[in-house]
C-alpha atoms as a PDB file:
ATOM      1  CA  UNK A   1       0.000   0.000   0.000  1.00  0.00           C
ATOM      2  CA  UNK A   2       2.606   2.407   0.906  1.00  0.00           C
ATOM      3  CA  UNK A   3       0.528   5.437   0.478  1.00  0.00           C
ATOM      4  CA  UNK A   4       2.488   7.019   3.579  1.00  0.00           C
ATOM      5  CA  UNK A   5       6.388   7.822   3.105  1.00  0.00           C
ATOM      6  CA  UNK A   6       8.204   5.114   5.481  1.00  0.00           C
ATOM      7  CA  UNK A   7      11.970   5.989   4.430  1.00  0.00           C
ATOM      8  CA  UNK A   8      14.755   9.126   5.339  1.00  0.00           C
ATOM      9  CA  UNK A   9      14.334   9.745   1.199  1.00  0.00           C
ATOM     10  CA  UNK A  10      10.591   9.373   1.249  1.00  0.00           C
ATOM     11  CA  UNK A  11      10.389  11.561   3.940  1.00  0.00           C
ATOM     12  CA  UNK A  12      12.530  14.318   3.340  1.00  0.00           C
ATOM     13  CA  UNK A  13      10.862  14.772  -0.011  1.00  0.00           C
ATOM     14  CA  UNK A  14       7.307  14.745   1.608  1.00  0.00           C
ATOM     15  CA  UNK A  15       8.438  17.189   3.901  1.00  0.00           C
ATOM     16  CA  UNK A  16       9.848  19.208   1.253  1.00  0.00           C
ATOM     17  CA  UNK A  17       7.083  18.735  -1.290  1.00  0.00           C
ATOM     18  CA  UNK A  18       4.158  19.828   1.019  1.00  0.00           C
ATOM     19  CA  UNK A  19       6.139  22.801   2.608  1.00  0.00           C
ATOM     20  CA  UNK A  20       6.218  21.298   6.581  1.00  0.00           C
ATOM     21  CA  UNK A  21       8.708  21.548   8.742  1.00  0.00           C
ATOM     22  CA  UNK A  22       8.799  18.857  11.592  1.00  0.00           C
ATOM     23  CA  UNK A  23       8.009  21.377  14.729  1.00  0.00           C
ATOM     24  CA  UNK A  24       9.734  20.553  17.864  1.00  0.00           C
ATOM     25  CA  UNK A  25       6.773  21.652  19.726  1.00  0.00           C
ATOM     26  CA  UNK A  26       4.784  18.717  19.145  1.00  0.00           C
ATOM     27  CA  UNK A  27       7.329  16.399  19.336  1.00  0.00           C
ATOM     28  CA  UNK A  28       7.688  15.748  15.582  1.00  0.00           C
ATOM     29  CA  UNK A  29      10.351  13.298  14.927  1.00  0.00           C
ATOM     30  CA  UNK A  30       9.363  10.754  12.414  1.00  0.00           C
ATOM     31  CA  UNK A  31       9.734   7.212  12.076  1.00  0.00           C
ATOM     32  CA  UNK A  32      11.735   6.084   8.652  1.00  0.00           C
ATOM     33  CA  UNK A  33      12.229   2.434   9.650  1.00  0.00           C
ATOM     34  CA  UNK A  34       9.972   0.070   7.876  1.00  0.00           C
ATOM     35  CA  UNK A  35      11.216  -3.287   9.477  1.00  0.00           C
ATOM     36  CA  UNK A  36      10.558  -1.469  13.052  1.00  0.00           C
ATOM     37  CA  UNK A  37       7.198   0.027  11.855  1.00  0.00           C
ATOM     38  CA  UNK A  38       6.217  -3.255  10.481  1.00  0.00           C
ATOM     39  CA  UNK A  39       7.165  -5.187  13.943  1.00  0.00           C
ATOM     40  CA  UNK A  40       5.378  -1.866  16.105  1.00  0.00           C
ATOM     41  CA  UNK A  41       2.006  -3.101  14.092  1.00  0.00           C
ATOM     42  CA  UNK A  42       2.693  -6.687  14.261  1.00  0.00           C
ATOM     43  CA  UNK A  43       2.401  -6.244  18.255  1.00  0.00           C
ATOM     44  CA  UNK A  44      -0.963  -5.258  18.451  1.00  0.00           C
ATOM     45  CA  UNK A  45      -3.210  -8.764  17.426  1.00  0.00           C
ATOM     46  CA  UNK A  46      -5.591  -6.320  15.055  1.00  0.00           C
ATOM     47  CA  UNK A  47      -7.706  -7.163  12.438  1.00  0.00           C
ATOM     48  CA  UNK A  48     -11.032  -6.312  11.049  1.00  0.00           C
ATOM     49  CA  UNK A  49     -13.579  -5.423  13.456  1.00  0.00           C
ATOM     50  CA  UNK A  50     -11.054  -4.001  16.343  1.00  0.00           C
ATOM     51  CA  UNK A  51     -10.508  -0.425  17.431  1.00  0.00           C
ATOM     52  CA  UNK A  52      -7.148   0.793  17.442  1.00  0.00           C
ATOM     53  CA  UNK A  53      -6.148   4.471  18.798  1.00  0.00           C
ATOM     54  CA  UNK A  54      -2.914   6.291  17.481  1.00  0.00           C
ATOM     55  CA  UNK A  55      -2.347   9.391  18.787  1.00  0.00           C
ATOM     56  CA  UNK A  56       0.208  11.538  16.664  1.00  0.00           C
ATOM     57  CA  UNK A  57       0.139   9.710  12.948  1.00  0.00           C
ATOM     58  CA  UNK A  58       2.302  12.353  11.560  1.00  0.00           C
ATOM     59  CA  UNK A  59       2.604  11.489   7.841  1.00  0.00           C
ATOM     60  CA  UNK A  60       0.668   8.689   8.308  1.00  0.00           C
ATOM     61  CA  UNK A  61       3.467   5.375   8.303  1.00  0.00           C
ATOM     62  CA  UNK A  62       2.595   3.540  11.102  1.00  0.00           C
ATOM     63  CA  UNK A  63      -1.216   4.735   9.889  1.00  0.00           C
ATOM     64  CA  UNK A  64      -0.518   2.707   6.655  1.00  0.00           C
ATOM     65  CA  UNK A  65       0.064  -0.439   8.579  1.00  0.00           C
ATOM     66  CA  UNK A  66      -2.840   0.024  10.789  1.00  0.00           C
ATOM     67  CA  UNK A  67      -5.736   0.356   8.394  1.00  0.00           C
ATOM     68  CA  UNK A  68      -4.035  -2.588   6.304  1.00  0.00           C
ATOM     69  CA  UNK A  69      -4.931  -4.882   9.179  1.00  0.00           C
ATOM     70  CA  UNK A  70      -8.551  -3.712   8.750  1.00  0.00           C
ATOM     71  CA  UNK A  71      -9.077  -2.464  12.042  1.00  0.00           C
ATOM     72  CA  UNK A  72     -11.209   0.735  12.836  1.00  0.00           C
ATOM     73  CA  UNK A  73      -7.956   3.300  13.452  1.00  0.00           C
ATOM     74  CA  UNK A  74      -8.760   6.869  14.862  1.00  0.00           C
ATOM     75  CA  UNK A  75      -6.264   8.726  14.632  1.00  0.00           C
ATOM     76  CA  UNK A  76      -5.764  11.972  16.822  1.00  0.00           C
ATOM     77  CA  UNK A  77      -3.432  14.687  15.471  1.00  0.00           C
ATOM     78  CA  UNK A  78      -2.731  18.002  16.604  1.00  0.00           C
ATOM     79  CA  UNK A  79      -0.885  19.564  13.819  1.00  0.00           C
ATOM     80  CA  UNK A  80      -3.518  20.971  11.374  1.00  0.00           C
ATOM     81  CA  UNK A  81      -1.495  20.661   8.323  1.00  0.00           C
ATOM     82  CA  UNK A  82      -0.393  17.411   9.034  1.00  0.00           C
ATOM     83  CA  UNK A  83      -4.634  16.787   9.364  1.00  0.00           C
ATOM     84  CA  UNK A  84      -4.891  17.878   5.907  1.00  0.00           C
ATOM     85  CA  UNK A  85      -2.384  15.575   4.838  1.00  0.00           C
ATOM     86  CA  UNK A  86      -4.123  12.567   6.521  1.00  0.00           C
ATOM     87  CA  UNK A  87      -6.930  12.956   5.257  1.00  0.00           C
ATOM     88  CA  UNK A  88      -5.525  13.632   1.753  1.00  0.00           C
ATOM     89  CA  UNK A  89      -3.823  10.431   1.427  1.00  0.00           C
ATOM     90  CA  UNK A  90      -6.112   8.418   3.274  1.00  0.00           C
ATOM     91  CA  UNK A  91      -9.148   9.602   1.234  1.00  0.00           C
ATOM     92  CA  UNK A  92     -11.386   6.619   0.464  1.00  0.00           C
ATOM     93  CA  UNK A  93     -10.104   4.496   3.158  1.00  0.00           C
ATOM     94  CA  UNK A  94     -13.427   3.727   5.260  1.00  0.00           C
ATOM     95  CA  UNK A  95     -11.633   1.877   8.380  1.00  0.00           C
ATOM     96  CA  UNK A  96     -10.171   5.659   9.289  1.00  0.00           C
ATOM     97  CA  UNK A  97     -11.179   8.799  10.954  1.00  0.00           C
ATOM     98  CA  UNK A  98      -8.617  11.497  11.364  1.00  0.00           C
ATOM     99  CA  UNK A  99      -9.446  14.033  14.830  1.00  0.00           C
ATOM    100  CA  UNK A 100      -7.852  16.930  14.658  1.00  0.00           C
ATOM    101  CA  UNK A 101      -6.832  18.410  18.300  1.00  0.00           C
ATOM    102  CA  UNK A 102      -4.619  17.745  21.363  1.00  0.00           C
ATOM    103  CA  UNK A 103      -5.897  14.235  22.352  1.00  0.00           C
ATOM    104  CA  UNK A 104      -5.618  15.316  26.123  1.00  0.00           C
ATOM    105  CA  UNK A 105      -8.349  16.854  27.437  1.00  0.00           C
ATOM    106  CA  UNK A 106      -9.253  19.042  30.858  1.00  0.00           C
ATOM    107  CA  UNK A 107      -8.714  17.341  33.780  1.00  0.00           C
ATOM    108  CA  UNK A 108      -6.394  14.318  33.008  1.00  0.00           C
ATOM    109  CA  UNK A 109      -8.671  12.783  30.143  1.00  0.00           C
ATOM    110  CA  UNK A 110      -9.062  11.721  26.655  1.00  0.00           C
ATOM    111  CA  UNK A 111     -10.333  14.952  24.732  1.00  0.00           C
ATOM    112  CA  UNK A 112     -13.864  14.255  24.552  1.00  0.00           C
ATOM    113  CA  UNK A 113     -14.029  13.958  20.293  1.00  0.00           C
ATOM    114  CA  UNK A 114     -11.279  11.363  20.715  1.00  0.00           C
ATOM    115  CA  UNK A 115     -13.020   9.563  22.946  1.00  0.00           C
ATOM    116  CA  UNK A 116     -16.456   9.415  21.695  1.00  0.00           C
ATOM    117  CA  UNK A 117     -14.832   8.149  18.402  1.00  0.00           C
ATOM    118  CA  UNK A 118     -13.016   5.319  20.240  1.00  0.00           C
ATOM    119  CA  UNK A 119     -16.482   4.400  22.308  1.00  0.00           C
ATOM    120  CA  UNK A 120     -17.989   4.623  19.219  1.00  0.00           C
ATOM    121  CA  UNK A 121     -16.065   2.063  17.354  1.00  0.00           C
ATOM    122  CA  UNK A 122     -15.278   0.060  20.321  1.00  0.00           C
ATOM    123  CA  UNK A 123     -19.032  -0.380  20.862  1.00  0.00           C
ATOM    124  CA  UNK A 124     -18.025  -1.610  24.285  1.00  0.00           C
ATOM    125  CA  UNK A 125     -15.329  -3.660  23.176  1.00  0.00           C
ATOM    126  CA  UNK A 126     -11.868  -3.701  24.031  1.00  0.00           C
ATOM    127  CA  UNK A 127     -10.036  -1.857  22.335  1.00  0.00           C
ATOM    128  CA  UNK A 128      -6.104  -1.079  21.271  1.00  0.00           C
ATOM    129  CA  UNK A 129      -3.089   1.533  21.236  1.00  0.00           C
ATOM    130  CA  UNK A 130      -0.622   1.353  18.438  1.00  0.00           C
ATOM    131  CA  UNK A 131       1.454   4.750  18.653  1.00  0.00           C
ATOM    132  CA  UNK A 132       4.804   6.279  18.380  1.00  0.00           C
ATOM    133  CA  UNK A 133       4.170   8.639  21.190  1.00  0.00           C
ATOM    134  CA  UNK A 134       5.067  12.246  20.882  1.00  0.00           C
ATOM    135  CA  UNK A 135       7.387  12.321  24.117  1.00  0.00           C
ATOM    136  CA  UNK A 136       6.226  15.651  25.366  1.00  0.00           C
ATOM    137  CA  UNK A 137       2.537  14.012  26.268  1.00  0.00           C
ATOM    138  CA  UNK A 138       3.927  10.686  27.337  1.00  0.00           C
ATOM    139  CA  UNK A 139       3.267  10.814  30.438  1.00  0.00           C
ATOM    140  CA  UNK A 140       0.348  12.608  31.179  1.00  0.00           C
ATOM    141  CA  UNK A 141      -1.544  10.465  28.355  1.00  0.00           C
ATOM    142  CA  UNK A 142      -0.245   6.980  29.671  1.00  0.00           C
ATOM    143  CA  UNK A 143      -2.144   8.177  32.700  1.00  0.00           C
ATOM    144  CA  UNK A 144      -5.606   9.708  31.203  1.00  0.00           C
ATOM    145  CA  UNK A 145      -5.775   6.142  29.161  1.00  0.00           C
ATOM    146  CA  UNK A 146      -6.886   4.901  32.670  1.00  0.00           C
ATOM    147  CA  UNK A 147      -9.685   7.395  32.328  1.00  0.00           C
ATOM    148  CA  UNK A 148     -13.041   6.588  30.055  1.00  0.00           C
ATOM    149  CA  UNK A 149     -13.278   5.249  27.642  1.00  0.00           C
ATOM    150  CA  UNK A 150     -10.021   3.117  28.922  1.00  0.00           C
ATOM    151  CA  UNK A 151      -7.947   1.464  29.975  1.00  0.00           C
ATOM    152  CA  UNK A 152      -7.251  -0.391  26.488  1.00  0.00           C
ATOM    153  CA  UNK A 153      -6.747  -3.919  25.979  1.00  0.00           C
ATOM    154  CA  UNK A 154      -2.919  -3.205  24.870  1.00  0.00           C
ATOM    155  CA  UNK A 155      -0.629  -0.344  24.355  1.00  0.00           C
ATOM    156  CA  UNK A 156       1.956  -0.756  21.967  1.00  0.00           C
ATOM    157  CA  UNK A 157       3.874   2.886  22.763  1.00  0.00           C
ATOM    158  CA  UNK A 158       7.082   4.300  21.592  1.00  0.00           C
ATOM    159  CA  UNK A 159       8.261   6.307  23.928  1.00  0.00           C
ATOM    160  CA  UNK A 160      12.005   7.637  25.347  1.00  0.00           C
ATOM    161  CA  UNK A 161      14.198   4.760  26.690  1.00  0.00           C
ATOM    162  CA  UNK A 162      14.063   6.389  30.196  1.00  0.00           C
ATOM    163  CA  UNK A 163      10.316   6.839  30.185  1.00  0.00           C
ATOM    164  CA  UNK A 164      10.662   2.788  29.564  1.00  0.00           C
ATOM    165  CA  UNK A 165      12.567   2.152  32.343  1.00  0.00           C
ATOM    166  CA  UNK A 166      10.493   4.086  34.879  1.00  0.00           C
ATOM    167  CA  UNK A 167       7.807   2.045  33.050  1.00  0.00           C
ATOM    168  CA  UNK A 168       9.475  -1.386  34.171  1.00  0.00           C
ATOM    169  CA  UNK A 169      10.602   0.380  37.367  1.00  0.00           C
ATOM    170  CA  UNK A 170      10.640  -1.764  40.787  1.00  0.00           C
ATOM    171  CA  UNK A 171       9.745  -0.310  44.308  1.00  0.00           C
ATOM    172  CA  UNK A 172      13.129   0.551  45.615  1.00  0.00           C
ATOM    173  CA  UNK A 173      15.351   1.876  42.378  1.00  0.00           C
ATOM    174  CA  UNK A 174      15.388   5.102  41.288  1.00  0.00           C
ATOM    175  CA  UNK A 175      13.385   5.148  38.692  1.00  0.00           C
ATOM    176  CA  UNK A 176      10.331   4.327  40.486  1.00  0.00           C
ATOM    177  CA  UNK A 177       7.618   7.503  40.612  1.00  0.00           C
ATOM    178  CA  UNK A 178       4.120   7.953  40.736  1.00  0.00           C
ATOM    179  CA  UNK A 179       4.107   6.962  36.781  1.00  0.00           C
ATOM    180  CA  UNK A 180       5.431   3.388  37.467  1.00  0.00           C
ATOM    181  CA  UNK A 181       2.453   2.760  39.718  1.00  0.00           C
ATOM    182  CA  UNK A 182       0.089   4.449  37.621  1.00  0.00           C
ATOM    183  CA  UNK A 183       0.886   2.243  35.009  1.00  0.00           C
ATOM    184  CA  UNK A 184       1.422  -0.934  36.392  1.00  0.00           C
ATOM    185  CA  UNK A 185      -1.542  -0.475  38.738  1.00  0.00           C
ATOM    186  CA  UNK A 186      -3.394  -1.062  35.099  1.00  0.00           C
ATOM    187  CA  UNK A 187      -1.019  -3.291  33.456  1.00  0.00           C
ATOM    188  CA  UNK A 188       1.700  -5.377  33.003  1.00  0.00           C
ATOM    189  CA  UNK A 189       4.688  -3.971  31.120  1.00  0.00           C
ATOM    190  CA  UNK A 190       7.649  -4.898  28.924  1.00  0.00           C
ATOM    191  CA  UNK A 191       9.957  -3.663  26.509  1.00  0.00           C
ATOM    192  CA  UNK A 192       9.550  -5.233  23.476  1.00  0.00           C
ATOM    193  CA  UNK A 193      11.745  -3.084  20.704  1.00  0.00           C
ATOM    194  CA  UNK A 194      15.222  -1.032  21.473  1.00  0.00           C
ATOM    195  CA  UNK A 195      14.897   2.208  18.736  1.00  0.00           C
ATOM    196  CA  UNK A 196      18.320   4.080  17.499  1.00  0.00           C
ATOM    197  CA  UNK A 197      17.782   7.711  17.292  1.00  0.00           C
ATOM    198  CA  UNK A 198      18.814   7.193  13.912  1.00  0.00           C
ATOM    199  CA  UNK A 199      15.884   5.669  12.966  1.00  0.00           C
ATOM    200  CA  UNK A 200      13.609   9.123  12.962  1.00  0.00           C
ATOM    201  CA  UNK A 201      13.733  12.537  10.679  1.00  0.00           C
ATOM    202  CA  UNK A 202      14.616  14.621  12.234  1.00  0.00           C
ATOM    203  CA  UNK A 203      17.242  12.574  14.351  1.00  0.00           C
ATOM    204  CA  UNK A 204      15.994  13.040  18.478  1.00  0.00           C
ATOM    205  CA  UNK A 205      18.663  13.640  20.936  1.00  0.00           C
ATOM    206  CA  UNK A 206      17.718  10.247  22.808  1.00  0.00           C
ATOM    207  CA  UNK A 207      16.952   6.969  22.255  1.00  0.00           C
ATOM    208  CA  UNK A 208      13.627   4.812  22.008  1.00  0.00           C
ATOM    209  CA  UNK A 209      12.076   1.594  23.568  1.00  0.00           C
ATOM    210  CA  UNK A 210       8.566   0.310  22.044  1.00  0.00           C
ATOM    211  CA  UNK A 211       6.561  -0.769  25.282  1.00  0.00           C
ATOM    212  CA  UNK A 212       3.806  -3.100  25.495  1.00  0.00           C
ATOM    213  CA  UNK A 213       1.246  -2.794  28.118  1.00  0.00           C
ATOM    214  CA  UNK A 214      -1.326  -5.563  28.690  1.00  0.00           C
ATOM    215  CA  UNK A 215      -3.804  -5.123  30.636  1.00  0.00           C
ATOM    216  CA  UNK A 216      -4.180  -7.252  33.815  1.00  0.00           C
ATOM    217  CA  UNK A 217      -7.409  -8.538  35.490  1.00  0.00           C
ATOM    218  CA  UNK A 218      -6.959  -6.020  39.044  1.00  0.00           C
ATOM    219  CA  UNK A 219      -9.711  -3.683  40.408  1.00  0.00           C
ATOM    220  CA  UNK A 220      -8.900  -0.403  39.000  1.00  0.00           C
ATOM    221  CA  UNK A 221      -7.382   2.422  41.780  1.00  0.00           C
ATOM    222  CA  UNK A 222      -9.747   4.572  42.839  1.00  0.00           C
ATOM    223  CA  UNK A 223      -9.598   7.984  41.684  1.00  0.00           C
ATOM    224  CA  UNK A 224      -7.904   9.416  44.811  1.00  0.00           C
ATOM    225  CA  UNK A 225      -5.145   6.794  44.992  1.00  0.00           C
ATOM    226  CA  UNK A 226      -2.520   8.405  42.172  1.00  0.00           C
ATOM    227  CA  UNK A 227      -2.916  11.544  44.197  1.00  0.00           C
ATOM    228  CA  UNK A 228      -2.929   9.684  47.329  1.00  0.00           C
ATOM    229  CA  UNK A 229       1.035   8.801  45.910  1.00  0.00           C
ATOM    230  CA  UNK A 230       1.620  12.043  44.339  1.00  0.00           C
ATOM    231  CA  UNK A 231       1.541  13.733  47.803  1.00  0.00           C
ATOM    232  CA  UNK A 232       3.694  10.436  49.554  1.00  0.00           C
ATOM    233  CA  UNK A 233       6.412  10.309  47.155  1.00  0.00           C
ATOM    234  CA  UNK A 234       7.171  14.138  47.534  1.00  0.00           C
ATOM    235  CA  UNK A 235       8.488  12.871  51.111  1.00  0.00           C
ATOM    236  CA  UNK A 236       9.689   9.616  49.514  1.00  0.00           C
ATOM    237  CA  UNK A 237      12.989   8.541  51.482  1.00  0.00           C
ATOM    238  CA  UNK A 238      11.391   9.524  55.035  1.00  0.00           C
ATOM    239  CA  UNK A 239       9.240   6.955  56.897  1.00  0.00           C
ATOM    240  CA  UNK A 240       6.368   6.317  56.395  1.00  0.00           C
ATOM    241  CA  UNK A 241       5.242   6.952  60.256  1.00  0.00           C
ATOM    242  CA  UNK A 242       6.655  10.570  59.893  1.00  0.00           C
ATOM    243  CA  UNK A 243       4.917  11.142  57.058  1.00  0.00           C
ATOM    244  CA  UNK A 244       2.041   9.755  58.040  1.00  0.00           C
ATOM    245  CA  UNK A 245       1.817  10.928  61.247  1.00  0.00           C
ATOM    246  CA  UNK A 246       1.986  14.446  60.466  1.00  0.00           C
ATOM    247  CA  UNK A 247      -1.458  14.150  57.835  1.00  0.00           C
ATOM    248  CA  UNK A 248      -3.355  11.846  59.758  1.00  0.00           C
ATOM    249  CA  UNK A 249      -2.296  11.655  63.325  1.00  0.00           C
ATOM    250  CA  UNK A 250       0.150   8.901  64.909  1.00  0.00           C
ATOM    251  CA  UNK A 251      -2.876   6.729  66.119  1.00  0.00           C
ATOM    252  CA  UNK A 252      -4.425   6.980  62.329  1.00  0.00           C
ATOM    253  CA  UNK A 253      -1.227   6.403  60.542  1.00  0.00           C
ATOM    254  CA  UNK A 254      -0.178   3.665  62.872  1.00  0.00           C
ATOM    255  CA  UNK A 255      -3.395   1.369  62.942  1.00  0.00           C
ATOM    256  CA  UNK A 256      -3.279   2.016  59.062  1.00  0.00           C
ATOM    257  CA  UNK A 257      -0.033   0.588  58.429  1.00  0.00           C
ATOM    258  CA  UNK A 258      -0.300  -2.451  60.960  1.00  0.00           C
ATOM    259  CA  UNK A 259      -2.984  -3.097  59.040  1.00  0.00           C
ATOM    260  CA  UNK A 260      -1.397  -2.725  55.397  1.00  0.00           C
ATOM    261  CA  UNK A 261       1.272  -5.008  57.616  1.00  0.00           C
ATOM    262  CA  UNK A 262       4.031  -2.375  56.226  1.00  0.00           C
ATOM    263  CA  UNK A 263       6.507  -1.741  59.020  1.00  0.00           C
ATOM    264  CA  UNK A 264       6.102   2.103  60.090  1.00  0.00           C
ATOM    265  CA  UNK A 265       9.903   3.057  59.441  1.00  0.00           C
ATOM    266  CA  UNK A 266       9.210   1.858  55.544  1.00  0.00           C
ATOM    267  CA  UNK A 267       9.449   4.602  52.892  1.00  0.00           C
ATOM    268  CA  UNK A 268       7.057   5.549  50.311  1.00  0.00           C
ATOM    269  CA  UNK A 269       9.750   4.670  47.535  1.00  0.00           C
ATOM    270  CA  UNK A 270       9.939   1.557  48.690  1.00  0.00           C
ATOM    271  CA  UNK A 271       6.255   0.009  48.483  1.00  0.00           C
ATOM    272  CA  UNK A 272       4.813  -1.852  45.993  1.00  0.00           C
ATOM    273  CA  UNK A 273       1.620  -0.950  44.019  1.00  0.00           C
ATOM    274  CA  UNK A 274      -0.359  -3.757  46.230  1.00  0.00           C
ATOM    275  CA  UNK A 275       0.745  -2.236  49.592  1.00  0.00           C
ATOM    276  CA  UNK A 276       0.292   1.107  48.803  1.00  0.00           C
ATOM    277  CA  UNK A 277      -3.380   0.510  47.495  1.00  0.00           C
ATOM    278  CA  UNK A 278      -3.836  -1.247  50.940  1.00  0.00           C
ATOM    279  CA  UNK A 279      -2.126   1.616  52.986  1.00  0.00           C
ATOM    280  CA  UNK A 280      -4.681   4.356  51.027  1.00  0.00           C
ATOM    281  CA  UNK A 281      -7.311   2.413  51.818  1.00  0.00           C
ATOM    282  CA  UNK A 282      -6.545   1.596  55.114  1.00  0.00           C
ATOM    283  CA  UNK A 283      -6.551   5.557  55.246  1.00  0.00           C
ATOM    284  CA  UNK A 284      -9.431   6.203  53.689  1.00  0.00           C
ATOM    285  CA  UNK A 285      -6.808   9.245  52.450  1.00  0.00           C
ATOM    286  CA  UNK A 286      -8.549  12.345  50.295  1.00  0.00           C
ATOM    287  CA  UNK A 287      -6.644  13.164  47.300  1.00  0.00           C
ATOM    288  CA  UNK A 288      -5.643  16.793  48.876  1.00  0.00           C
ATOM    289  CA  UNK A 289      -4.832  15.227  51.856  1.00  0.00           C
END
């Protein structure tokens, strides 16, 4: 099919041919690898009849591969030339709406067109990621895909190597934050593709890691609970009784971690997902605190 450019040559003359400059503002850096665009697409089990979100299609590559499988792709873009383009080469093609607009919305969310063209689709079905991942909404999006109408099925997200390791993070290294738990509160995570910076026009300053992210069969945290470890982790290497004791009271704080069975001179940094959803609800903690 090939209707989208896939190759540095392809690319550069695309770029050059419709005028666009790659803006660094919206994280533009395009993928000209077809063997790792082919193996991104290949991760996802799509085919006719399944909903598929990819958020930042750029020229429309990894797009290519996507409505190929037959599956119902929306894709969200924010750059309204690049919209134009879409929908240019993609005329015809039934299996794909293009929404133009930031796919976050207020509040931590899915903008709401973006989301009422997944729920759409999706019909109440699960439903899939497939993206290369502008880096500068990485994070906040990994976390508003827990929001309606997610979490999906599987994520298959490019993203910076380092936002992959603090994906894969374990309590206790560095890397561990408030995104690792997010994340793996929802799903299970691995690394499934290393990416050389030389692999994208214009060439990033950092390299990539394609992450998978199934989801697993686990209650879903309740709404106050990523807040809940916002506010711990700002005190992260102190224990947990100080901490504690100062929002709640040394009676509260106690009985709540006896009960959690965490010892009261633990860190924050240091607990898992499991024992920190026991320790906020043993608290019964407000997200303000």
């Amino acid at each position: 099919m090939n209707r989208a450019p896939d190759t540095p040559k392809k690319v550069v003359a695309a770029l050059a041919a419709s005028g666009f400059a790659p803006l660094k503002r919206f994280g533009q850096n395009f993928l000209v690898d077809p063997s790792t665009l082919d193996r991104i697409a290949a991760l996802a089990p799509l085919a006719p009849g399944v909903t598929v979100l990819e958020v930042g299609p750029g020229l429309g590559a990894l797009t290519d591969r996507l409505v190929a499988s037959g599956a119902s792709v929306v894709a969200a873009e924010i750059d309204r030339g690049l919209v134009g383009h879409l929908r240019g080469i993609f005329s015809g093609v039934d299996n794909l709406v293009v929404v133009e607009g930031d796919v976050l919305g207020e509040k931590g969310t899915i903008a709401e067109g973006v989301a009422a063209e997944v729920s759409a689709r999706a019909a109440g079905k699960d439903w899939y990621v497939v993206a290369n991942l502008p880096y500068n909404v990485t994070s906040p999006l990994l976390v508003a895909l827990m929001a309606p109408p997610g979490p999906p099925l599987r994520a298959v997200v490019m993203v910076q190597r380092e936002v992959g390791d603090v994906l894969l993070a374990a309590p206790g290294e560095e890397s561990w934050s408030t995104l690792s738990i997010a994340v793996q509160s929802r799903w299970r995570v691995a690394r499934a593709i290393e990416v050389a910076a030389s692999k994208f026009h214009p060439r990033p300053d950092v390299e990539s890691s394609v992450m998978v992210l199934d989801r697993h069969d686990g209650d879903a945290p309740h709404p106050a609970f990523l807040p809940f470890v916002r506010r711990l982790f700002q005190a992260r290497r102190k224990s947990l009784r100080g901490v504690l004791s100062k929002a709640f009271g040394a009676e509260r704080a106690l009985a709540a971690l006896s009960a959690a069975e965490i010892p009261p001179e633990e860190r924050p940094d240091r607990l898992d997902v499991d024992r920190l959803r026991r320790l906020h609800l043993g608290l019964d903690a407000p997200s303000g605190w």
